[in-house]
C-alpha atoms as a PDB file:
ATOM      1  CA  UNK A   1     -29.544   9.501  48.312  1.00  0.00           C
ATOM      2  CA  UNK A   2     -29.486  13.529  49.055  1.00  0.00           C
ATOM      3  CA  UNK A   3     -30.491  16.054  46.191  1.00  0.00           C
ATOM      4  CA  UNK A   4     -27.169  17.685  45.526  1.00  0.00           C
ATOM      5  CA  UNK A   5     -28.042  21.413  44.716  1.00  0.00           C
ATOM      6  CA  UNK A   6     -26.215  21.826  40.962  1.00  0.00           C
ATOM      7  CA  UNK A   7     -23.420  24.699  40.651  1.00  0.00           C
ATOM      8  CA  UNK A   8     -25.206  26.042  37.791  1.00  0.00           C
ATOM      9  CA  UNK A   9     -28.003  28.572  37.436  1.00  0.00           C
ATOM     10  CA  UNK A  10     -29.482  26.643  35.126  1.00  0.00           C
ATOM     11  CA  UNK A  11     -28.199  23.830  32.745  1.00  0.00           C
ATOM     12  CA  UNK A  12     -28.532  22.092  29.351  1.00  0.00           C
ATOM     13  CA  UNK A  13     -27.506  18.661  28.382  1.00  0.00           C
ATOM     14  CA  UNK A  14     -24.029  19.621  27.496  1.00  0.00           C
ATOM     15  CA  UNK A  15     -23.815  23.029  29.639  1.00  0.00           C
ATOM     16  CA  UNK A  16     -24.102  25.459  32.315  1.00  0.00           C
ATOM     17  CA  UNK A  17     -24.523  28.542  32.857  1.00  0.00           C
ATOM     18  CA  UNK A  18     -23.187  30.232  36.391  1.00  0.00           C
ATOM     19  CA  UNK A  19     -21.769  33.635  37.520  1.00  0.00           C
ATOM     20  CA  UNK A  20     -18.220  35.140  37.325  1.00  0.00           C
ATOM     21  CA  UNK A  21     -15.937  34.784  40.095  1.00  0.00           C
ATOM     22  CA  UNK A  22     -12.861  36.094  40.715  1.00  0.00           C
ATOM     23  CA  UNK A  23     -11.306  32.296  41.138  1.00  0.00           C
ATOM     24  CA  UNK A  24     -12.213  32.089  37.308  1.00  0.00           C
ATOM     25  CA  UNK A  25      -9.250  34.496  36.505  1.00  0.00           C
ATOM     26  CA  UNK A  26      -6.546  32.130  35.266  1.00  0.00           C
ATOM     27  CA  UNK A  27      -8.634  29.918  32.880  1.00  0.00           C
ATOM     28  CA  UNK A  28     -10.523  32.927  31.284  1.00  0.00           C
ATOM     29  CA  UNK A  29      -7.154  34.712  30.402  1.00  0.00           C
ATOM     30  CA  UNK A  30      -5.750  31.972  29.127  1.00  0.00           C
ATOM     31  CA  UNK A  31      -9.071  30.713  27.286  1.00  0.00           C
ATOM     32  CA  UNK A  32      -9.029  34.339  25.945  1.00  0.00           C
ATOM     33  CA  UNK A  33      -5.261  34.411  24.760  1.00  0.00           C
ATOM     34  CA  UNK A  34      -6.009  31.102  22.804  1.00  0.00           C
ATOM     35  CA  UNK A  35      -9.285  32.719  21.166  1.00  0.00           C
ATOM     36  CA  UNK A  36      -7.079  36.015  20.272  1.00  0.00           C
ATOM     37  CA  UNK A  37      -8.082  35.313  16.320  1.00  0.00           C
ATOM     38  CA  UNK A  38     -11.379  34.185  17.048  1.00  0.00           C
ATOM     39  CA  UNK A  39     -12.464  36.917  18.586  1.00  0.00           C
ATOM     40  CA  UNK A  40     -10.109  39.872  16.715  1.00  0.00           C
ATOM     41  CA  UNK A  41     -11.570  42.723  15.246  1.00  0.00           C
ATOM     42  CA  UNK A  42     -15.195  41.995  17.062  1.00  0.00           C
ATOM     43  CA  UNK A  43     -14.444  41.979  20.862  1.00  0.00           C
ATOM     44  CA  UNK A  44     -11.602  42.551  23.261  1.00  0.00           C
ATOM     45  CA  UNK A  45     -12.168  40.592  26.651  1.00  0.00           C
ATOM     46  CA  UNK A  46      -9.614  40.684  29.508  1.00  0.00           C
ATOM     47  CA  UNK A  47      -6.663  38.580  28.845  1.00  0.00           C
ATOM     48  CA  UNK A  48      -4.487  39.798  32.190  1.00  0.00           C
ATOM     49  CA  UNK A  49      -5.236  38.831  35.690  1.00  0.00           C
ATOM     50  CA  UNK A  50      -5.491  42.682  36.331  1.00  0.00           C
ATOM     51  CA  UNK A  51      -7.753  43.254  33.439  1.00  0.00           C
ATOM     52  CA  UNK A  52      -9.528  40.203  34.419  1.00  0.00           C
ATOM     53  CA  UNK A  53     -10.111  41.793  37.690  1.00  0.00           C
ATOM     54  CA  UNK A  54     -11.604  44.922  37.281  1.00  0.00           C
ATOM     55  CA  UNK A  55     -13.448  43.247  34.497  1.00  0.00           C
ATOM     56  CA  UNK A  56     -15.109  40.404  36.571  1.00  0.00           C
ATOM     57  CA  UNK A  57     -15.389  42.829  39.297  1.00  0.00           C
ATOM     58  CA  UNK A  58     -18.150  44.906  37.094  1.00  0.00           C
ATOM     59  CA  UNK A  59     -20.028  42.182  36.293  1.00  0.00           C
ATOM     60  CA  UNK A  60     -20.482  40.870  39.849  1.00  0.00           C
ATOM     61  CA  UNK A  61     -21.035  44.401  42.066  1.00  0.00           C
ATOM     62  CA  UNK A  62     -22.699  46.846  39.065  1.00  0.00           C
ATOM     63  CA  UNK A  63     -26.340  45.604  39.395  1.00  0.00           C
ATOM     64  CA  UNK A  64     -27.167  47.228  35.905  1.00  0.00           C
ATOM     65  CA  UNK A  65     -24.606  44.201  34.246  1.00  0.00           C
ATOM     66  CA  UNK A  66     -24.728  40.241  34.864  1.00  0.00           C
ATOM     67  CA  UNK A  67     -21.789  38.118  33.714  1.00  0.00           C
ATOM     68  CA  UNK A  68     -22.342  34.290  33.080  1.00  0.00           C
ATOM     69  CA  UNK A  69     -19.873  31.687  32.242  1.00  0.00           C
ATOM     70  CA  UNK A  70     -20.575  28.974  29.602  1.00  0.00           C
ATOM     71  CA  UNK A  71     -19.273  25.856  31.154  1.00  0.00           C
ATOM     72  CA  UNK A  72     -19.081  22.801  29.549  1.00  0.00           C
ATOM     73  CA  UNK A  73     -20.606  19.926  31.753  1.00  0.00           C
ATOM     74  CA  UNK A  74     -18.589  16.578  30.592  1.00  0.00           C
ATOM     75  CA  UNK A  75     -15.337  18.483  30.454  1.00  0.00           C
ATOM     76  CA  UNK A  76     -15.888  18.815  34.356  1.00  0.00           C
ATOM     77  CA  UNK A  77     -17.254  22.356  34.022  1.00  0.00           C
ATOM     78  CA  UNK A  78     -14.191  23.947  31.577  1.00  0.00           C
ATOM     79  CA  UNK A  79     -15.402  27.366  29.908  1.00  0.00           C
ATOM     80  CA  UNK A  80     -16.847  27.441  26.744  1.00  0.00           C
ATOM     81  CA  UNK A  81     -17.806  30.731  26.139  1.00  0.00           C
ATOM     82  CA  UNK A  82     -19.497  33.663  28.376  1.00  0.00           C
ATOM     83  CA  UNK A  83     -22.438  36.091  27.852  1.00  0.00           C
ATOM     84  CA  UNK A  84     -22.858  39.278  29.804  1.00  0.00           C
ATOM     85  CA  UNK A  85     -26.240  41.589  29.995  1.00  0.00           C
ATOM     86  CA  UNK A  86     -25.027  44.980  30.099  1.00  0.00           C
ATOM     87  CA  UNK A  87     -27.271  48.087  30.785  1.00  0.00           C
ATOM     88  CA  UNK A  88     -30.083  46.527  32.851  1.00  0.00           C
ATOM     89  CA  UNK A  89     -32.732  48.833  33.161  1.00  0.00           C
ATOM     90  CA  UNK A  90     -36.018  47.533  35.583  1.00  0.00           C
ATOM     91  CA  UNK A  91     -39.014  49.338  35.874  1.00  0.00           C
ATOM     92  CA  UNK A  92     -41.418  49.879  32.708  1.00  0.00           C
ATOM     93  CA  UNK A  93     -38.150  48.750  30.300  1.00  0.00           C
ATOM     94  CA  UNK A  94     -37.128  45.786  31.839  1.00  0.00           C
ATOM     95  CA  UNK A  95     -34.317  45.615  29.335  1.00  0.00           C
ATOM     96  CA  UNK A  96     -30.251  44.663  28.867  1.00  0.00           C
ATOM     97  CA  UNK A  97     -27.631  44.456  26.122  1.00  0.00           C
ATOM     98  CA  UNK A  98     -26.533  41.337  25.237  1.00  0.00           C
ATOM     99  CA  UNK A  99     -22.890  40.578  24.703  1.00  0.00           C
ATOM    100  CA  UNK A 100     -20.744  37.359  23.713  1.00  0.00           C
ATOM    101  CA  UNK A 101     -18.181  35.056  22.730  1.00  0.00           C
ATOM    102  CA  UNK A 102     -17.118  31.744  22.327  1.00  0.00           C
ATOM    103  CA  UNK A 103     -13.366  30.219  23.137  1.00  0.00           C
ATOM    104  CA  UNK A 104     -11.775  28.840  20.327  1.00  0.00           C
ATOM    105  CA  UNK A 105     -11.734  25.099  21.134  1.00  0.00           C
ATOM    106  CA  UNK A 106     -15.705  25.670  21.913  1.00  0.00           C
ATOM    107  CA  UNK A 107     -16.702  27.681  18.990  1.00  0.00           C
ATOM    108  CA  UNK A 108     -18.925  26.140  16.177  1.00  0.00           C
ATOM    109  CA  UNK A 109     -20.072  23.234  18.510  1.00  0.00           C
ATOM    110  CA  UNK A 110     -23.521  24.237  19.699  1.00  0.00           C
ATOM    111  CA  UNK A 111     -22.526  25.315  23.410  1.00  0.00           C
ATOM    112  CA  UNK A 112     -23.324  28.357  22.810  1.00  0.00           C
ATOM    113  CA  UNK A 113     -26.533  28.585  21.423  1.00  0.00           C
ATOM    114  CA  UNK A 114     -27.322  26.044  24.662  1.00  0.00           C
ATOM    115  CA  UNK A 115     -25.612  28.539  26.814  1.00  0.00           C
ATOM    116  CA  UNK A 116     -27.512  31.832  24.898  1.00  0.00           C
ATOM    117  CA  UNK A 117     -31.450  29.865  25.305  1.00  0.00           C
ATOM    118  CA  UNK A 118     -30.269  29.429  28.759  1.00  0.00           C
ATOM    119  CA  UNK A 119     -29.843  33.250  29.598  1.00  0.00           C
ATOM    120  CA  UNK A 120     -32.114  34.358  27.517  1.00  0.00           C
ATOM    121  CA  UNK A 121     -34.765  31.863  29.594  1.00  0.00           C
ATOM    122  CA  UNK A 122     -32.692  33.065  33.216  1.00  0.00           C
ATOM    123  CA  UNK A 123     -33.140  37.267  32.367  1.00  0.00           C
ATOM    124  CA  UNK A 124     -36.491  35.984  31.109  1.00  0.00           C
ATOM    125  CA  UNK A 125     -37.337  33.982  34.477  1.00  0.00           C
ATOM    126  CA  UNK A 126     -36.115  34.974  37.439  1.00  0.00           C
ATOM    127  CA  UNK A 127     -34.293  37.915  36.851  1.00  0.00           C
ATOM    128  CA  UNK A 128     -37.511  39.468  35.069  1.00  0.00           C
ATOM    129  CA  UNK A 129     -36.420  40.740  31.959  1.00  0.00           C
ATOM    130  CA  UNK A 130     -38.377  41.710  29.461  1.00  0.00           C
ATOM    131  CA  UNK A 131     -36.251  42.477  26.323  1.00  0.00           C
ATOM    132  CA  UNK A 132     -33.302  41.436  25.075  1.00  0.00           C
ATOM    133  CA  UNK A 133     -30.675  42.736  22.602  1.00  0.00           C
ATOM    134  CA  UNK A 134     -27.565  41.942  20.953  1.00  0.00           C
ATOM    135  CA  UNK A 135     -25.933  44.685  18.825  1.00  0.00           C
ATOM    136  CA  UNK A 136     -23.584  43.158  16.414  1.00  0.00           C
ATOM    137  CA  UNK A 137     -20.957  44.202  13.582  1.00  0.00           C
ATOM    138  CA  UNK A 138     -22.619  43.533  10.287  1.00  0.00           C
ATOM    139  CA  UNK A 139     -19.456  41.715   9.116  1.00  0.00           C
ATOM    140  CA  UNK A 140     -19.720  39.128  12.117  1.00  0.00           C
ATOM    141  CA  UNK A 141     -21.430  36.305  10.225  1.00  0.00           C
ATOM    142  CA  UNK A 142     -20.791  34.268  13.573  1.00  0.00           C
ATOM    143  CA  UNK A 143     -22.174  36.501  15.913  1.00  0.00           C
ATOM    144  CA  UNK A 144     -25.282  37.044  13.893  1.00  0.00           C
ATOM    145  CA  UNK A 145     -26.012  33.169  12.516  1.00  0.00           C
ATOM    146  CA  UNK A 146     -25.955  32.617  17.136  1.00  0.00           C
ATOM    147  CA  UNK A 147     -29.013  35.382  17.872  1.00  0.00           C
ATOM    148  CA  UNK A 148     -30.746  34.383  14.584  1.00  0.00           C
ATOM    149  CA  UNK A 149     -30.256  30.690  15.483  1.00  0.00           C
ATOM    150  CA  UNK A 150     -31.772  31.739  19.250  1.00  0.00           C
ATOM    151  CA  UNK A 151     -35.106  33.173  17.653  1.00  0.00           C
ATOM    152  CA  UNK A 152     -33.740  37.472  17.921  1.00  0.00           C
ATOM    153  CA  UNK A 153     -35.359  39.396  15.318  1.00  0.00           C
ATOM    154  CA  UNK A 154     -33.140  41.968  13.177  1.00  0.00           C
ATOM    155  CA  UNK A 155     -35.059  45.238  14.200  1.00  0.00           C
ATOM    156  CA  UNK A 156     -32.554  48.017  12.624  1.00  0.00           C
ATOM    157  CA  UNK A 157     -29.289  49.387  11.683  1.00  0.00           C
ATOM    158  CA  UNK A 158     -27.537  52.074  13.549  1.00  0.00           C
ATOM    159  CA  UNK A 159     -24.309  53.657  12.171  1.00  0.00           C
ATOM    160  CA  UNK A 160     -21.566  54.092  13.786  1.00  0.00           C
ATOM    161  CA  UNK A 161     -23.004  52.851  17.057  1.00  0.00           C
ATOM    162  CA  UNK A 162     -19.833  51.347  19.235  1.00  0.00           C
ATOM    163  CA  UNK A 163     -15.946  52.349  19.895  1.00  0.00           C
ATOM    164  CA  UNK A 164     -14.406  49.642  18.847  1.00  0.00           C
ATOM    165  CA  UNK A 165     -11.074  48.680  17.890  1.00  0.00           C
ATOM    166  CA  UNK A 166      -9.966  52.614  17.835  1.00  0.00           C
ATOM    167  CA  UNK A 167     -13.387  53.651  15.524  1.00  0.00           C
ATOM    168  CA  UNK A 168     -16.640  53.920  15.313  1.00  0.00           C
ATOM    169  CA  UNK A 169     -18.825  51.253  14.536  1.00  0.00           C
ATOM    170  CA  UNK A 170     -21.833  49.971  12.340  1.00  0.00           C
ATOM    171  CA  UNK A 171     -23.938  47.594  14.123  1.00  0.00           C
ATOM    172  CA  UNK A 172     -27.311  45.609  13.141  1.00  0.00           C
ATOM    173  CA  UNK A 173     -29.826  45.341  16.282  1.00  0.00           C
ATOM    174  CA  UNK A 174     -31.218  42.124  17.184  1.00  0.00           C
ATOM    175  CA  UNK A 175     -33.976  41.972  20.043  1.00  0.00           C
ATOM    176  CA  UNK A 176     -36.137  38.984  21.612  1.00  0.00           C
ATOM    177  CA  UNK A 177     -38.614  39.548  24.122  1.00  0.00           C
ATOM    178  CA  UNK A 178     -40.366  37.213  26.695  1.00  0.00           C
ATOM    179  CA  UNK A 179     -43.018  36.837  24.123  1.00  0.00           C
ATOM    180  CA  UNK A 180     -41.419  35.533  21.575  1.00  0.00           C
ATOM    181  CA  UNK A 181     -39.554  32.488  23.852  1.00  0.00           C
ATOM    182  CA  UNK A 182     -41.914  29.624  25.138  1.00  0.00           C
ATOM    183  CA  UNK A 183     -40.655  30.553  28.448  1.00  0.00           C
ATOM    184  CA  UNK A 184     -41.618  33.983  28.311  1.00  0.00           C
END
């Protein structure tokens, strides 16, 4: 039988992870309507085709972000959740910005710490990383419990950090590097 090459970047035994496309409008928006009180007052993703657009359109020609899509494997690749690096600097840095979130009918089942190890292992592999991190609202006990749970260290506090939500925001900052994984 023929090795069929898998549509993921890399997988788990419940997910994979893969790039935006443009095709993946519809089901974001609507997986991001649904998840309106999951996600509010932490993040804001796209929830119009138009927004969805521009939005996916970033992530796929700025070379300093990288978008992946959570997909859940058994329900025929359905999203579960994405996880962008923003602010990819190469050279002696080697760095990116982590940022996340789950859909509401995928949140507090594991897929996303499967999906997280799995970046975290792809910027750490092939695309050459060398740091990761995730700035996060103190309040988000979510957000926080998924790097701790993925082995990122709490390194500081930085005061009104990110616009968000029409103010200024207080943010912990969580980092891994390649040393710290068993990949790395």
């Amino acid at each position: 039988m023929p090795h069929t090459a898998s549509r993921y970047l890399a997988e788990g035994p419940r997910v994979g992870i893969r790039h935006f496309t443009h095709a993946d409008g519809a089901e974001f928006t609507a997986r991001v309507r649904e998840s309106k009180d999951l996600h509010h007052p932490w993040l804001f993703p796209p929830d119009s085709a138009e927004a969805y657009s521009a939005y996916a359109g970033r992530l796929i020609e700025d070379p300093t972000k990288a978008g992946f899509l959570v997909c859940e494997k058994e329900a025929d690749g359905a999203l579960a959740g994405f996880i962008n690096i923003n602010n990819i600097v190469e050279g002696g840095f080697r760095c990116g910005a982590l940022g996340y979130g789950a859909f509401a009918h995928a949140a507090g089942r594991g897929l996303m710490r499967e999906g997280l190890d799995l970046v975290v292992r792809h910027a750490f592999g092939p695309m050459r990383l060398h740091r990761l991190e995730i700035n996060v609202q103190p309040g988000n006990a979510a957000s926080i419990a998924l790097a701790r749970a993925c082995g990122f260290r709490l390194e500081g506090f930085s005061p009104k950090m990110l616009f968000i939500d029409g103010a200024w925001r207080d943010h912990e900052r969580w980092a891994i590097t390649s040393e710290m994984t068993a990949s790395g």
